[in-house]
Protein backbone atom coordinates (compact mmCIF):
# COMPACT_ATOMS: atom_id res chain seq x y z
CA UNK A 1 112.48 129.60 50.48
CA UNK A 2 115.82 127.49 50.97
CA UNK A 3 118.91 129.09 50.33
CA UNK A 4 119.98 129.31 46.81
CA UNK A 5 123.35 128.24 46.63
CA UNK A 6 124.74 125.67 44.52
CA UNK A 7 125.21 123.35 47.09
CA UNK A 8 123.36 123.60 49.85
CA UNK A 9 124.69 124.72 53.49
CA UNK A 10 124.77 121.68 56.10
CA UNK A 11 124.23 122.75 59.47
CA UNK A 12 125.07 121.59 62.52
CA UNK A 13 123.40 123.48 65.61
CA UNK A 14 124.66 123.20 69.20
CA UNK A 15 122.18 125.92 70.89
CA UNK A 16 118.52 125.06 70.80
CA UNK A 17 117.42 129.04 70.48
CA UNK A 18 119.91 129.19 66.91
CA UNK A 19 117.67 125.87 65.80
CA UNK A 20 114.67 128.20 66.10
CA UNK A 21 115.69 130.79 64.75
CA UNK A 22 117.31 128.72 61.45
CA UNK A 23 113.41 126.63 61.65
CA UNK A 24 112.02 130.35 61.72
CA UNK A 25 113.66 131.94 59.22
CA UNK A 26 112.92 128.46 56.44
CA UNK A 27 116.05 126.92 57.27
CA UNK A 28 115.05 123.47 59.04
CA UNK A 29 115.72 121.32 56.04
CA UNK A 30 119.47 122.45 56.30
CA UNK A 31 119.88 120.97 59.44
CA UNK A 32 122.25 118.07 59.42
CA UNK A 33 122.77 117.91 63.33
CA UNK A 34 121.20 119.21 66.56
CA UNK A 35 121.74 119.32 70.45
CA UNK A 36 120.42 116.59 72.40
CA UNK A 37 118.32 119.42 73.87
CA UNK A 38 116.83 120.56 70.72
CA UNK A 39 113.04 119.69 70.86
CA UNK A 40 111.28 123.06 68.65
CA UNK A 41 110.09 122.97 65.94
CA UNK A 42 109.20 118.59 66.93
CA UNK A 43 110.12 118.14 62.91
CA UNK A 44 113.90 118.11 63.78
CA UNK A 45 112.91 114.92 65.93
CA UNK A 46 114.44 112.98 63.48
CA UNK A 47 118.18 114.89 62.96
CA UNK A 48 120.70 113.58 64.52
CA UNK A 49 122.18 114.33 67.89
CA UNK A 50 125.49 115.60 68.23
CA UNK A 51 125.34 116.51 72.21
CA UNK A 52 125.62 114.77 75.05
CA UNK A 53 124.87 116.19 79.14
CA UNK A 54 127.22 114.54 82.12
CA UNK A 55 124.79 115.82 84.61
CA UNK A 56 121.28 114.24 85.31
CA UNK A 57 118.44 116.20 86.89
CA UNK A 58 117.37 114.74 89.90
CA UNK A 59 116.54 117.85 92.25
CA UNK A 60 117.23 121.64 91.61
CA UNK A 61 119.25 121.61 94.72
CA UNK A 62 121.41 118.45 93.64
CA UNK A 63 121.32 119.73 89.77
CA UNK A 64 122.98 122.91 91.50
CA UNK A 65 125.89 121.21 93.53
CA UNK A 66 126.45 118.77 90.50
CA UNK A 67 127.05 121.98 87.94
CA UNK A 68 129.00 123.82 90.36
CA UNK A 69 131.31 121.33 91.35
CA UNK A 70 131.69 120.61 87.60
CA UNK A 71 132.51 124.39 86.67
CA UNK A 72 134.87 124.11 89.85
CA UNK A 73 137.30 121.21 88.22
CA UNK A 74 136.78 123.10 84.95
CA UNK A 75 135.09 120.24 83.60
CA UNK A 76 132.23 120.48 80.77
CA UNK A 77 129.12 119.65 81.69
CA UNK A 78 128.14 118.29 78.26
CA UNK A 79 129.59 116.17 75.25
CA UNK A 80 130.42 116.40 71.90
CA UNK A 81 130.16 113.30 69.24
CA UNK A 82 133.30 114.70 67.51
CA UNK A 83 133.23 111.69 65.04
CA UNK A 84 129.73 112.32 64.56
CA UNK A 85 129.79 115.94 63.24
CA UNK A 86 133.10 114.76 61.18
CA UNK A 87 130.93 112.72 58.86
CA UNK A 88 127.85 115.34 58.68
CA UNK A 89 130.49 117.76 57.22
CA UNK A 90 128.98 120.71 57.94
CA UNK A 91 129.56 124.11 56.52
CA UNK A 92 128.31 126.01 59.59
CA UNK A 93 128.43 125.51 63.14
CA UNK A 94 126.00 127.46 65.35
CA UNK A 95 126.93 127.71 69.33
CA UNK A 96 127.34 130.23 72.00
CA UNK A 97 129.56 132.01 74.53
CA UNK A 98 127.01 133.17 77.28
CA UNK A 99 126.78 130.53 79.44
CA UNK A 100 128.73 127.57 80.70
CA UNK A 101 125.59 126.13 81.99
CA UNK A 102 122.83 126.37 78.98
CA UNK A 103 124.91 124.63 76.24
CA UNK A 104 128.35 123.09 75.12
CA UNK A 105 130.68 125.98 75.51
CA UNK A 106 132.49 128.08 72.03
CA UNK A 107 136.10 126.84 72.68
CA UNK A 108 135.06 123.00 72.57
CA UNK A 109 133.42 123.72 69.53
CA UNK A 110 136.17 125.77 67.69
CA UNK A 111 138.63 123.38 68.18
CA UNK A 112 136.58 120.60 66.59
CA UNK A 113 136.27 123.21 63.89
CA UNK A 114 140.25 123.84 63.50
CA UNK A 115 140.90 119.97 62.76
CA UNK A 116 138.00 119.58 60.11
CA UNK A 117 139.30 120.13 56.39
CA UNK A 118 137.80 122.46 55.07
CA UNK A 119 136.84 124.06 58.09
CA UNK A 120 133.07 124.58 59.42
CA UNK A 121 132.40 129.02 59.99
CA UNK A 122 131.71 128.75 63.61
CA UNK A 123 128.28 131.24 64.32
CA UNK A 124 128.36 132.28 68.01
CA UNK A 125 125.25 133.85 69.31
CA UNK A 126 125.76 135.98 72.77
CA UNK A 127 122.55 138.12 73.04
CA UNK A 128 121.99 140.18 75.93
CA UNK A 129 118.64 141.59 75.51
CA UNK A 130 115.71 141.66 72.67
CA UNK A 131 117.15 143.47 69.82
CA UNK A 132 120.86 141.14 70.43
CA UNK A 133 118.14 138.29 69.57
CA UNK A 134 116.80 139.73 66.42
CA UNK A 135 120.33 140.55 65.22
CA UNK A 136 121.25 136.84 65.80
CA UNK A 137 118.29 135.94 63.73
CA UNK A 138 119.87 137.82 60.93
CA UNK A 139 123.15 136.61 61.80
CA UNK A 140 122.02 133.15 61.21
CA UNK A 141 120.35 133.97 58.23
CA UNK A 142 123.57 135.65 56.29
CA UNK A 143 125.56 132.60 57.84
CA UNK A 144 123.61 130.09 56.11
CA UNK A 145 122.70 132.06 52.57
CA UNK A 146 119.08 132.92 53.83
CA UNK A 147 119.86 136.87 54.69
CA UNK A 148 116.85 137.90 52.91
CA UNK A 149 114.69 135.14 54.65
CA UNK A 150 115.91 136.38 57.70
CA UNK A 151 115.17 139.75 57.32
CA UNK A 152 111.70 139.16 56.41
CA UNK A 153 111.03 137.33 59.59
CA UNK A 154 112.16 139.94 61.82
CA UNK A 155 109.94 142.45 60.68
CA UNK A 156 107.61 140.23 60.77
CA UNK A 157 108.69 139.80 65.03
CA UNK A 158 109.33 143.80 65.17
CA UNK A 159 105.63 144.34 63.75
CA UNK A 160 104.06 142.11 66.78
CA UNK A 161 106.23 143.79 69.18
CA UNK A 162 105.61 147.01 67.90
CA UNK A 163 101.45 146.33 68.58
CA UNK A 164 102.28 145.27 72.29
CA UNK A 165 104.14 148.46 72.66
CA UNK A 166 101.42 150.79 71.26
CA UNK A 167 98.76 149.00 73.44
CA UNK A 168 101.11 149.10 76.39
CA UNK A 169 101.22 153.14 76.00
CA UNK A 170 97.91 153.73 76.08
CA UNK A 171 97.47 151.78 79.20
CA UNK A 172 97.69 154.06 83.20
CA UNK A 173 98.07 152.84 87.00
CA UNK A 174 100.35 151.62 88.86
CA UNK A 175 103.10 148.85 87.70
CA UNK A 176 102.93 145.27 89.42
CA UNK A 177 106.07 144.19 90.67
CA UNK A 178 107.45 140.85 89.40
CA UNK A 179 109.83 138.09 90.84
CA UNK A 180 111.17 135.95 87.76
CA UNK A 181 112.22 132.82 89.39
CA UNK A 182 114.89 130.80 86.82
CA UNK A 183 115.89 128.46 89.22
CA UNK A 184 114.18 127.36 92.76
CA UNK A 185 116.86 125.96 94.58
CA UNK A 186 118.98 128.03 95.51
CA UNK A 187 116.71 130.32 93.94
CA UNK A 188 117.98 132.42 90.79
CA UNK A 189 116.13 135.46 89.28
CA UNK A 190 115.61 136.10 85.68
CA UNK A 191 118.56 138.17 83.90
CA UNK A 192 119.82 139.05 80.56
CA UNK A 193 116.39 140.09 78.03
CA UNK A 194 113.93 138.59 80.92
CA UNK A 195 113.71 141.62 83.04
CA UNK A 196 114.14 144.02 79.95
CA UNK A 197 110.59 142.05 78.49
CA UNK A 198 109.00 142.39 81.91
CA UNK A 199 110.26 146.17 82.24
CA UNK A 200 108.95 146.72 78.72
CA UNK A 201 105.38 144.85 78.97
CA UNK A 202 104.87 147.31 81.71
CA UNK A 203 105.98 145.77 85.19
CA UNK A 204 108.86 146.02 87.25
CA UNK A 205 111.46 143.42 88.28
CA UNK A 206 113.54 144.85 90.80
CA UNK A 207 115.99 141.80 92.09
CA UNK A 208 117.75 142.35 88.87
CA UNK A 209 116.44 145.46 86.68
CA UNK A 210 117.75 146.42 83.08
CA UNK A 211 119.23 149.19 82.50
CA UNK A 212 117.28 153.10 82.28
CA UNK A 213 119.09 153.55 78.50
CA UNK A 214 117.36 150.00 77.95
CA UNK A 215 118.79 146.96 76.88
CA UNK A 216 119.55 143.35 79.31
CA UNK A 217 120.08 143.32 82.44
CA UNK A 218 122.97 141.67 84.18
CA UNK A 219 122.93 137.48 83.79
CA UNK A 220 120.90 135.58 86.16
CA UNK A 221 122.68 135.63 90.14
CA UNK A 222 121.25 133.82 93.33
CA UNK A 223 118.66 135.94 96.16
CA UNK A 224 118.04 134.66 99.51
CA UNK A 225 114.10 133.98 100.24
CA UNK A 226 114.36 136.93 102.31
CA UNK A 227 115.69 139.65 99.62
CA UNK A 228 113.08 138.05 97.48
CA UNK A 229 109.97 138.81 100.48
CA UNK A 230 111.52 142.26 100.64
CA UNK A 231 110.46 143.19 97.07
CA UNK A 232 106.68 142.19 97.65
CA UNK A 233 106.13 141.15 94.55
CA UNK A 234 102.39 141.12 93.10
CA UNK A 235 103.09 138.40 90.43
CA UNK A 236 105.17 135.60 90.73
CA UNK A 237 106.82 133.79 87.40
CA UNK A 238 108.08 130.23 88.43
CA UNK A 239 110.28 129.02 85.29
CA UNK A 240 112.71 126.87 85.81
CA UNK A 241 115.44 127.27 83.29
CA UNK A 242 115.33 123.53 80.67
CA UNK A 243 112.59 122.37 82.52
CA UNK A 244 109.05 121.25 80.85
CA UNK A 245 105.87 122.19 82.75
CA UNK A 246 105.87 118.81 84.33
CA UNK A 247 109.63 118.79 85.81
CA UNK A 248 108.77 122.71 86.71
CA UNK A 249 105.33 121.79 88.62
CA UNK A 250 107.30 118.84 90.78
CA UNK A 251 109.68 121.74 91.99
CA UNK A 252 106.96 124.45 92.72
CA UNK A 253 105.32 121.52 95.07
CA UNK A 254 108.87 121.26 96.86
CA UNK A 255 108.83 125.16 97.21
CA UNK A 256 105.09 124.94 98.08
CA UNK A 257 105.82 123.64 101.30
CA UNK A 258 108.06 126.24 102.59
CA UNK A 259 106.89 128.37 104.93
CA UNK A 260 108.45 131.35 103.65
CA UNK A 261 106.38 130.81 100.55
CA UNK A 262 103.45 130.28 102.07
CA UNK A 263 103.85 134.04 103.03
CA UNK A 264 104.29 135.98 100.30
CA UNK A 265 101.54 138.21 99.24
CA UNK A 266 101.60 137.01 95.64
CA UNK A 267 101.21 133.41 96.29
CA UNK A 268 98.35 134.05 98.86
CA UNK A 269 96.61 135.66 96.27
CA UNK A 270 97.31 132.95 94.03
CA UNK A 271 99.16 135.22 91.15
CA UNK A 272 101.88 132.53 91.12
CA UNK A 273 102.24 131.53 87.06
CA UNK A 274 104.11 128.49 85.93
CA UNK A 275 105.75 128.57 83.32
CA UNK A 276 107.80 126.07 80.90
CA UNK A 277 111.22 127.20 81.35
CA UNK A 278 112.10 124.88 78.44
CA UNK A 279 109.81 126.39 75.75
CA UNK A 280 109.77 130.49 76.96
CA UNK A 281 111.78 132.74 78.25
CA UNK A 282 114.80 130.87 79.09
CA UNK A 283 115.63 130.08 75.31
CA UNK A 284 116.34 133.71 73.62
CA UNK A 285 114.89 132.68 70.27
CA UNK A 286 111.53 134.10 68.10
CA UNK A 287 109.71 132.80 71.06
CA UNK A 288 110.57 135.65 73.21
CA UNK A 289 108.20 137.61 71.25
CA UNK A 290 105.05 135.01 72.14
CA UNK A 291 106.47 135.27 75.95
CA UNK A 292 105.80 139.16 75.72
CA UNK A 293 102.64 139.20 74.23
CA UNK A 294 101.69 137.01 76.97
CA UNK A 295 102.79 139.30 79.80
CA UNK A 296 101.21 142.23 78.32
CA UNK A 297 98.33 140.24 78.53
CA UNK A 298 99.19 139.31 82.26
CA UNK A 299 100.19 142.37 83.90
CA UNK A 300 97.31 144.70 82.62
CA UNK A 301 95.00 141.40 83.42
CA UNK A 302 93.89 141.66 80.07
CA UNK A 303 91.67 138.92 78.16
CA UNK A 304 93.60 137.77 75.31
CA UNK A 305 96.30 135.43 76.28
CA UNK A 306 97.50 133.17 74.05
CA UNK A 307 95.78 129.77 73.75
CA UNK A 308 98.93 127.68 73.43
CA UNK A 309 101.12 129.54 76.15
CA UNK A 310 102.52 127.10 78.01
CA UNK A 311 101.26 127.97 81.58
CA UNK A 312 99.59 126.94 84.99
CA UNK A 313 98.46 128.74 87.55
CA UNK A 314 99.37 127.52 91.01
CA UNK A 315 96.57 127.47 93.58
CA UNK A 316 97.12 129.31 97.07
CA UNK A 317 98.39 126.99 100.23
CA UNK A 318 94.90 125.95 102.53
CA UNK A 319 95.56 126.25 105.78
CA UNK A 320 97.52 123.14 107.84
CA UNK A 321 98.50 121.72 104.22
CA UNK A 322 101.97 121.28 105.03
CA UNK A 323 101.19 119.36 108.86
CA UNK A 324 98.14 117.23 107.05
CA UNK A 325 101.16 115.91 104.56
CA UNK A 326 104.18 115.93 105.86
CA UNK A 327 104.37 112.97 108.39
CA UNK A 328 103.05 110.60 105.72
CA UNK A 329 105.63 111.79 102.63
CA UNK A 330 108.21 111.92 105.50
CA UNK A 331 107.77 108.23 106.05
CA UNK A 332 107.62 107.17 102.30
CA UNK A 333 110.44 108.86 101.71
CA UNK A 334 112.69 107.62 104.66
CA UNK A 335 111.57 103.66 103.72
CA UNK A 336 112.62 104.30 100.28
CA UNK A 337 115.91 106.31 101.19
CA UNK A 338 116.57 103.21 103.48
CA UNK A 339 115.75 100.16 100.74
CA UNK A 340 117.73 101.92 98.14
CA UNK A 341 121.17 102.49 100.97
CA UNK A 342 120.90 98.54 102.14
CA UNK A 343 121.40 97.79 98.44
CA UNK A 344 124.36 99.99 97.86
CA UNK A 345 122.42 101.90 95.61
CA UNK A 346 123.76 106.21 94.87
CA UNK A 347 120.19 107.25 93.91
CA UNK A 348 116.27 106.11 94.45
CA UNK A 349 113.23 107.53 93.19
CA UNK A 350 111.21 109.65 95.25
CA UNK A 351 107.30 108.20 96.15
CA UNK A 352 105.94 111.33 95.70
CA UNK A 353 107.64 113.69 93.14
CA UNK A 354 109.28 111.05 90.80
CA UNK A 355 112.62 112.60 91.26
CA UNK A 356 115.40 110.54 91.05
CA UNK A 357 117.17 111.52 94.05
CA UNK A 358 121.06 110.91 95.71
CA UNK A 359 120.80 108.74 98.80
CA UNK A 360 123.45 109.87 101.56
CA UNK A 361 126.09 107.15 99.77
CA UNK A 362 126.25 109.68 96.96
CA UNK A 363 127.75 111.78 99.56
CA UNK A 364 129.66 109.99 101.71
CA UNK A 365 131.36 108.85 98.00
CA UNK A 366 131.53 112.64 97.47
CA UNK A 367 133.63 112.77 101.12
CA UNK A 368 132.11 116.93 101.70
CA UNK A 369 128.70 118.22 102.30
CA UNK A 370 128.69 120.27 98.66
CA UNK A 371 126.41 123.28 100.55
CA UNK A 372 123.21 122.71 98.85
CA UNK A 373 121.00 121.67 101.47
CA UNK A 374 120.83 117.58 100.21
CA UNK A 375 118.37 115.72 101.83
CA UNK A 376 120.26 112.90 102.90
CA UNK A 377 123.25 114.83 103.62
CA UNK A 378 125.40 112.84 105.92
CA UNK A 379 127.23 115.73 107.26
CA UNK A 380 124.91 117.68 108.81
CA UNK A 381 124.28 120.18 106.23
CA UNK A 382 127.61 121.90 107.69
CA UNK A 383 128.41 123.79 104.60
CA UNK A 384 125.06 125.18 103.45
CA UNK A 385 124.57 129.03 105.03
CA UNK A 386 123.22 129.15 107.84
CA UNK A 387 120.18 131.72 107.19
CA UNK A 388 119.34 129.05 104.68
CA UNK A 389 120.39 126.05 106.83
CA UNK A 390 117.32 127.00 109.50
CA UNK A 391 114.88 127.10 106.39
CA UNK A 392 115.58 123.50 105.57
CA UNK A 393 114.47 120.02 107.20
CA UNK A 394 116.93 118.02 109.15
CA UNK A 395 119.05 115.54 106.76
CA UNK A 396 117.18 112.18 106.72
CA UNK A 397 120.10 109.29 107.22
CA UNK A 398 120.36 106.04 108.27
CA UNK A 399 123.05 104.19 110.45
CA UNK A 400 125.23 102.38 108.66
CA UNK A 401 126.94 100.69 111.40
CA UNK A 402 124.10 98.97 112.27
């Protein structure tokens, strides 16, 4: 059911996770205007885009130094088609105010707001944990006319979470530990409802746990490799924050290769799960609920996992993988690092991942080593820390005086 007003509500959505929810809820023919990020339910395909992102991914490590140095200048690190969204005159506005990174920020969008006549009701949505999400769902539903709609559909979510709960209580033995990786390089652990789903499908996440009262835990921070060994975890959940499964399996092959990987108990034993960091977990939207009937699923090794749940499981390391292909990538890569710097060229694409990656111009242009551990860092890596410094390869470069 559509909402019943007179006229109806034109919406433009910044935040893929509020799209959902207003899809969810009966809303999606409202929709006037999305993020260029917006991709679920694939119906919207066809609204128009109202976003734009300065950075492009190329590696998680570069991705990293590009967003920091961004949030250092206090620059954006997306755009907004202000003339755009001034002719889709839209009554509502949905956005956030958790984090810089995930989405245009609130105070870009407010003052578009202020100099539209009449002015849009800006909806922020700033969840912290599961039942933040389900409030936002109703948030967006009272915001838009659709309350009742809304309402309905969180019950609906509350029933199926409900039925993981009662099946989780009737279930003994021990809890597995879990290491929720969000980002691989530098790595990140899960925060905010991520642990709190883990924690209440019956594991443990203990580089960032929620709180005993319940509720989120604290946003997403940065571990070394070594805090991460230190926790032993028995199940590993690789998902990359806005990447698919493809972008997500290219970076688990980077991490693959690390020796320090190769050691830890859970990716011997193969419990390594990849995940699409685009479609679960990472967006706090209705989804979250398919996300923890999966782990229930998962960490009781229960039959019963969803059919459509975007995973893979990732294979354990044989033995002398990393010698048997590391001379012949290492060559590919430094012929292709050297065509693309004799051209001029800032960026090439890697032979063997597809990555589009910065060749050491990018950083000479740049005039600092940015700390991130760059592969064709020209300044000896000076900058990245040094436990992490001895994990990496030696910068590949070429002379450029000859």
């Amino acid at each position: 059911m559509l909402a019943t007003n007179a006229r109806r509500v034109r919406v433009v959505s910044v935040l893929p996770s509020a799209t959902e929810m207003l899809c969810a809820i009966g809303g999606e023919q409202l929709l006037v205007g999305r993020s260029h990020e917006d991709n679920y339910p694939e119906s919207i395909a066809c609204v128009p885009v109202v976003t734009g992102q300065r950075t492009s991914f190329t590696t998680a490590a570069e991705v990293d130094a590009q967003v920091s140095a961004a949030l250092k200048q206090g620059d954006s690190l997306y755009t907004l088609d202000v003339e755009k969204i001034c002719e889709l005159h839209p009554d509502v506005i949905l956005t956030q105010d958790i984090c810089a990174v995930c989405a245009i920020d609130l105070q870009t969008v407010q003052r578009v707001a202020a100099r539209m006549s009449p002015a849009p009701n800006v909806v922020s949505l700033n969840p912290d944990g599961v039942s933040d999400v389900l409030r936002n769902i109703v948030q967006v539903g009272d915001a838009v006319g659709m309350g009742e709609e809304a309402r309905a559909t969180v019950i609906q979510l509350e029933q199926r979470i409900s039925a993981v709960d009662v099946a989780i209580a009737r279930r003994v033995g021990a809890k597995l530990n879990v290491a929720f990786i969000e980002w691989p390089d530098p790595l990140y652990v899960g925060g905010h409802w991520t642990p709190q789903l883990i924690v209440r499908a019956g594991g443990n996440h203990p580089l960032n746990p929620p709180p005993a009262c319940g509720g989120g835990a604290s946003k997403s921070f940065a571990v070394s490799h070594q805090r991460l060994a230190e926790t032993d975890p028995d199940l590993i959940i690789f998902c990359p924050c806005g990447l698919d499964l493809v972008a997500s399996r290219r970076e688990a092959e980077r991490v693959q290769c690390m020796e320090w990987w190769q050691s830890l108990r859970a990716v011997k034993a193969g419990r390594v799960a990849l995940v699409d960091g685009d479609a679960m977990f990472n967006r706090p939207g209705p989804r979250l609920v398919d996300a923890f009937e999966w782990l229930a699923t998962v960490l009781h090794d229960q039959p019963g996992h969803p059919s459509d749940f975007p995973v893979e499981w990732l294979s354990p390391p044989k033995e002398g993988r990393k010698e048997e292909t590391t001379a012949f990538q290492l060559a590919e890569i430094e012929e292709a690092h050297r065509a693309a710097v004799v051209t001029g060229a800032m960026q090439y694409v890697d032979p063997k991942t597809g990555y589009t990656v910065f060749t050491q111009l990018k950083a000479i242009a740049r005039g600092y080593c940015c700390g991130s551990g760059c592969r064709h860092c020209p300044y000896g890596h000076k900058n990245v820390p040094s436990d992490r410094r001895q994990q990496l390869d030696a910068p590949i470069t070429i002379n450029l005086d000859s």
